[in-house]
Protein backbone atom coordinates (compact mmCIF):
# COMPACT_ATOMS: atom_id res chain seq x y z
CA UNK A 1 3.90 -19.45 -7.49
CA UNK A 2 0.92 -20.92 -5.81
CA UNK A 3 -0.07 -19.87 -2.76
CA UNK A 4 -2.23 -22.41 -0.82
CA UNK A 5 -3.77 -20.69 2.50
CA UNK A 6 -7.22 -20.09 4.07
CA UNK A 7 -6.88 -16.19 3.76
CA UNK A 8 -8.97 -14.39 1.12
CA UNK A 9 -7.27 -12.70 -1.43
CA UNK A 10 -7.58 -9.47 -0.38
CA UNK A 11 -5.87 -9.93 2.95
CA UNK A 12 -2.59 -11.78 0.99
CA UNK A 13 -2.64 -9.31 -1.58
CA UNK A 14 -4.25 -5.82 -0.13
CA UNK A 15 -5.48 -3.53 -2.11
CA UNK A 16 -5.24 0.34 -1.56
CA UNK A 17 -6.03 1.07 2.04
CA UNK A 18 -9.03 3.21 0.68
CA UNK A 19 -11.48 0.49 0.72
CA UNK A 20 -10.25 -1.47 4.30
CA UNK A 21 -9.98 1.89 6.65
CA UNK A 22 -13.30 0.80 8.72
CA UNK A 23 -11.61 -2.79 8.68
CA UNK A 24 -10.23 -3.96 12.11
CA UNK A 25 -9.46 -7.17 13.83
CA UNK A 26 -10.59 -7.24 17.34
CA UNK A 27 -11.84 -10.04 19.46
CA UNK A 28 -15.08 -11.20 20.70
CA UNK A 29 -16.24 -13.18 23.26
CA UNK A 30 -12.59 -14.94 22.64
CA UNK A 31 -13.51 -14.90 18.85
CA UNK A 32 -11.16 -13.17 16.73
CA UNK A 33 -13.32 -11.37 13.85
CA UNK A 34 -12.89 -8.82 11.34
CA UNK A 35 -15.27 -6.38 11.47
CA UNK A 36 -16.31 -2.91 9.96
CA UNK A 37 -17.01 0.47 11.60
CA UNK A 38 -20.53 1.58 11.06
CA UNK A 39 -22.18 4.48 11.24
CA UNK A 40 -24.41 3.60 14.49
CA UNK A 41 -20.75 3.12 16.62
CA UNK A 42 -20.85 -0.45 17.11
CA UNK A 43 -19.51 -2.93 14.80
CA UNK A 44 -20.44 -5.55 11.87
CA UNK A 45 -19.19 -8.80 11.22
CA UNK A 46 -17.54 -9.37 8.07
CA UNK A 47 -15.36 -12.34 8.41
CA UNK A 48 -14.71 -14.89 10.95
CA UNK A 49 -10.81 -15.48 11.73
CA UNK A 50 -10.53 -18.70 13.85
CA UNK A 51 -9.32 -21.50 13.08
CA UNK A 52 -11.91 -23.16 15.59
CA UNK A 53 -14.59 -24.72 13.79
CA UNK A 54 -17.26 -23.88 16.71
CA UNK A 55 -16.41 -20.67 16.53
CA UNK A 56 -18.58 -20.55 13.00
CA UNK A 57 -21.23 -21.62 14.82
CA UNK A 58 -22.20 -19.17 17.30
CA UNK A 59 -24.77 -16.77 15.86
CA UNK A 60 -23.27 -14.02 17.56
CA UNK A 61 -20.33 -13.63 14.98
CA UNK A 62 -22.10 -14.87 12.31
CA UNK A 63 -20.95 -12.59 9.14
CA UNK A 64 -23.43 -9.41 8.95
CA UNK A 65 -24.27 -9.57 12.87
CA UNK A 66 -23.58 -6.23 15.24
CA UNK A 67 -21.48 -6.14 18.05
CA UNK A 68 -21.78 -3.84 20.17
CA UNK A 69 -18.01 -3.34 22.70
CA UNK A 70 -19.53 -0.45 24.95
């Protein structure tokens, strides 16, 4: 079977939920990221989810950049 999609592999095929328990999808600034719990109670970016190519623009969601939702 081949499997021809924009989604990495470990979101088709997830591992153990070990690994992906910080992991959530949440939105921001109409963005829809998925980003990890940290340890300072805000968040980092870890992957862009649009399908809007400005949306990989903005520095703000840039992969490895903090949000902040408080």
């Amino acid at each position: 079977m081949i499997l021809y999609t924009m989604m990495p592999h470990e979101q088709v095929f997830p591992p153990s939920n070990e690994g992906a328990v910080n992991q959530v999808m949440i939105t921001y600034n109409g963005i829809p990221v998925m980003a990890e719990w940290t340890e300072n109670h805000d968040y980092r970016v870890i992957r862009v989810m649009s399908t809007d190519p400005n949306h990989y623009m903005d520095p703000a969601c840039m992969p490895g950049a903090k949000i902040s939702l408080s």
